[in-house]
N, C-alpha and C. Protein backbone atom coordinates (compact mmCIF):
# COMPACT_ATOMS: atom_id res chain seq x y z
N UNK A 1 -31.50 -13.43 1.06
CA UNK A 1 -31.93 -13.31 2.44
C UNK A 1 -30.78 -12.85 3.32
N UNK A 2 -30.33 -14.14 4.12
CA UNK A 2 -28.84 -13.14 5.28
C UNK A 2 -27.84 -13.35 4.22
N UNK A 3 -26.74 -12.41 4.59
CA UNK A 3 -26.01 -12.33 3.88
C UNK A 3 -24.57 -12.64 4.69
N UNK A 4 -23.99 -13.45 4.06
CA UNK A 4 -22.84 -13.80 5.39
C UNK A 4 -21.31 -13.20 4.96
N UNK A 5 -20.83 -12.57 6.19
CA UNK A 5 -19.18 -11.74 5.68
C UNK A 5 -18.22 -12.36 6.41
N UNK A 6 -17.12 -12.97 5.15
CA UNK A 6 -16.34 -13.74 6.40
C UNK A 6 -15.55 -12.73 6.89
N UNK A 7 -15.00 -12.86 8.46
CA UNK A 7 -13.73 -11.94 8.70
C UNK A 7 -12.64 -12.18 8.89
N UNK A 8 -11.96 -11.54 8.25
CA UNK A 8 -10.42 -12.12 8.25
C UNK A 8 -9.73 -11.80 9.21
N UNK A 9 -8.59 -12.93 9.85
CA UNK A 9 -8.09 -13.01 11.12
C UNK A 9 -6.79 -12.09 10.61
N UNK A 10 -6.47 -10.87 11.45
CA UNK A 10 -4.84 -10.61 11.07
C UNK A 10 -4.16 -11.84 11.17
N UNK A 11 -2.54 -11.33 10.52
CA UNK A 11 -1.72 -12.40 10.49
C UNK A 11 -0.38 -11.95 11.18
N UNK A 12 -0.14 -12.38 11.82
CA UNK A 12 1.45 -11.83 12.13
C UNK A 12 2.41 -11.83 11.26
N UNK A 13 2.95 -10.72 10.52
CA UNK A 13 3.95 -10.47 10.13
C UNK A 13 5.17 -11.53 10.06
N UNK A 14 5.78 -11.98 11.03
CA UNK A 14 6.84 -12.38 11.96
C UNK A 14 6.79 -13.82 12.03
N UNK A 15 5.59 -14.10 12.55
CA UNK A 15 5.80 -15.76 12.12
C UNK A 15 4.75 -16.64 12.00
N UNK A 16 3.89 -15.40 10.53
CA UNK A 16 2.69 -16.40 9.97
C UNK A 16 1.37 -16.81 10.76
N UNK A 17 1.31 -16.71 12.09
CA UNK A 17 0.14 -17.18 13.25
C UNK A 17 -0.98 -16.46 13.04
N UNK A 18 -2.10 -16.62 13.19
CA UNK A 18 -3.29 -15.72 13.73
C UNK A 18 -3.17 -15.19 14.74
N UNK A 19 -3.65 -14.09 14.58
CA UNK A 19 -3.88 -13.26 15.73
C UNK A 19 -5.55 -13.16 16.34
N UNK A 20 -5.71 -13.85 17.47
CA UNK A 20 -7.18 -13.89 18.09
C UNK A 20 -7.12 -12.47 18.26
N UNK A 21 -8.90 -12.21 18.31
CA UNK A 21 -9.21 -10.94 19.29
C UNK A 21 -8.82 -10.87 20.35
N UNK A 22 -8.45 -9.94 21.16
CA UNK A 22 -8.45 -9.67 22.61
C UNK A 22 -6.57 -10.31 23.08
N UNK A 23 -5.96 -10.14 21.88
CA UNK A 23 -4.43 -10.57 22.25
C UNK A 23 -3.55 -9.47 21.98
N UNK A 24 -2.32 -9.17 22.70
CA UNK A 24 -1.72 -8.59 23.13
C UNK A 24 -1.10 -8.04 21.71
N UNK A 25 -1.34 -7.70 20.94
CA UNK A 25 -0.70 -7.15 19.17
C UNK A 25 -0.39 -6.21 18.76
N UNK A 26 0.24 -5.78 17.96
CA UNK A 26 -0.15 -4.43 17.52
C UNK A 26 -0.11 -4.74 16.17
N UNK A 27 -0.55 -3.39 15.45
CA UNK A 27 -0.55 -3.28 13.91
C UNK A 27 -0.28 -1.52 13.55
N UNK A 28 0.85 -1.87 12.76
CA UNK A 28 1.25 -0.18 12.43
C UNK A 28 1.32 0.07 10.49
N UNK A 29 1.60 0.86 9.94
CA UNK A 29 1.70 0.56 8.72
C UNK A 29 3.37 0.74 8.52
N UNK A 30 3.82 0.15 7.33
CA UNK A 30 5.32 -0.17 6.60
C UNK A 30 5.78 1.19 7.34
N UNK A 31 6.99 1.20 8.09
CA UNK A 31 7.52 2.33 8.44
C UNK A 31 8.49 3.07 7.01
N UNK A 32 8.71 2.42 6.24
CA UNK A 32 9.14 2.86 4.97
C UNK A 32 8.20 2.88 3.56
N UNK A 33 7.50 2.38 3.27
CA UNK A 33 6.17 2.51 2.04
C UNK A 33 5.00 2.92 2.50
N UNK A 34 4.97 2.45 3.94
CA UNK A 34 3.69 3.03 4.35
C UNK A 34 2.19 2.48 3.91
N UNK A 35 2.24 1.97 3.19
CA UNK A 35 1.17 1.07 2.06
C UNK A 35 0.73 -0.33 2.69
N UNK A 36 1.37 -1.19 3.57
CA UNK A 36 1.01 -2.47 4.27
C UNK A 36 1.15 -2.36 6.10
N UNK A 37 -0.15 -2.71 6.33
CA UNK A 37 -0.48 -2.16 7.94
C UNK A 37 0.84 -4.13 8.21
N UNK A 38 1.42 -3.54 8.91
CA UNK A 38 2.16 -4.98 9.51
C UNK A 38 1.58 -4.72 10.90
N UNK A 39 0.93 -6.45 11.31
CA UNK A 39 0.70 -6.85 12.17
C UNK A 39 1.99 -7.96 12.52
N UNK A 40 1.95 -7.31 14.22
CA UNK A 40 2.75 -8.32 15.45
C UNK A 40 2.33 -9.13 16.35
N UNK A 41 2.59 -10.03 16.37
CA UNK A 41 1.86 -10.72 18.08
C UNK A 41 2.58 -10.60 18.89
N UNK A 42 2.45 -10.89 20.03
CA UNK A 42 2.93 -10.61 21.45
C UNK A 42 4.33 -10.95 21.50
N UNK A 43 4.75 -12.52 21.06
CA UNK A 43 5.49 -13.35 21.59
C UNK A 43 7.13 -12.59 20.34
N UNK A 44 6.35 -12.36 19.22
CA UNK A 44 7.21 -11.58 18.39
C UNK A 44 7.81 -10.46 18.47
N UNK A 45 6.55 -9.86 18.95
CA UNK A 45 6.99 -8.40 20.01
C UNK A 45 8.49 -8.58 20.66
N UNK A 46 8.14 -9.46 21.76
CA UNK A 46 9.05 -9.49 23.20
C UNK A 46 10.10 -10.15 22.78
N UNK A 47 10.10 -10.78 21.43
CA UNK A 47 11.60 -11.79 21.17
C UNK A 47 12.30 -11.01 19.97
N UNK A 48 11.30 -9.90 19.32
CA UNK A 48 12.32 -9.06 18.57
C UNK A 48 12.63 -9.92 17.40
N UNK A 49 11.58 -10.35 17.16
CA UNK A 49 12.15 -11.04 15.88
C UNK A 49 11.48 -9.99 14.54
N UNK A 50 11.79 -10.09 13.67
CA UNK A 50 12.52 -9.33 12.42
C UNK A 50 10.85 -9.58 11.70
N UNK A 51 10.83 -8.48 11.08
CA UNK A 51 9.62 -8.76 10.23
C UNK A 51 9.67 -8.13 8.57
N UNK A 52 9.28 -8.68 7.61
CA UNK A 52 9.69 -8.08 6.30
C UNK A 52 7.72 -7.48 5.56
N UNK A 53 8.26 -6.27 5.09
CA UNK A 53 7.33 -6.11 4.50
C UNK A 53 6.57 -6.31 3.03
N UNK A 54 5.58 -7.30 2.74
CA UNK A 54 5.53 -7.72 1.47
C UNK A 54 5.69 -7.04 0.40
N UNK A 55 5.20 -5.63 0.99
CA UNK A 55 5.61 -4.95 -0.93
C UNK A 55 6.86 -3.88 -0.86
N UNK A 56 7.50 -3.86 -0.04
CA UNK A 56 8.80 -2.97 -0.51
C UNK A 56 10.15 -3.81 -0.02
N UNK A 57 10.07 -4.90 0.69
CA UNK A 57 10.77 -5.60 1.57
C UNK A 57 11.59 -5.00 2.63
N UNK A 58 11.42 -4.13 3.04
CA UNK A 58 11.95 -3.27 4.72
C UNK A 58 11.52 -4.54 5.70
N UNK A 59 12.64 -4.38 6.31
CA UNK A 59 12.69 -5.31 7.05
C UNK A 59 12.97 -4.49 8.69
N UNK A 60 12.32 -4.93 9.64
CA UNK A 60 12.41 -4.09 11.01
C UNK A 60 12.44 -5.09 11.86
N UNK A 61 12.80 -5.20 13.57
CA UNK A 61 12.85 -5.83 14.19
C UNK A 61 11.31 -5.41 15.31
C-alpha cells in the first residue's frame, strides 16, 4: 500500500550536527576528489573550523 522513504538529514562535516531545512549551510563537493558533497553549517562556516574529507582525507577550513 503507502510506501514510506526515510530522509536523510545532511550532516555537517565539521562538527557531526544535523543540519535542519531552511538553515544557513552550504554543501559543495571534496575540493580535491571531488567524490563526497561536504556539508557546513552556519556556526562552522563563521568559526572556520577545519573539515576532513572521508574518502581522500583533504582537509579545508
Amino acid at each position: 500500500m503507502g510506501e514510506s522513504k526515510k530522509v536523510r538529514m545532511p550532516i555537517c562535516t565539521s562538527c557531526n550536527r544535523i543540519i535542519p531545512p531552511g538553515t544557513n549551510a552550504t554543501k559543495f563537493p571534496c575540493p580535491n576528489c571531488g567524490q563526497i558533497i561536504i556539508w557546513r553549517c552556519e556556526k562552522c562556516r563563521q568559526f572556520g573550523r577545519q573539515y576532513k574529507c572521508p574518502n581522500c582525507g583533504f582537509t579545508g577550513p
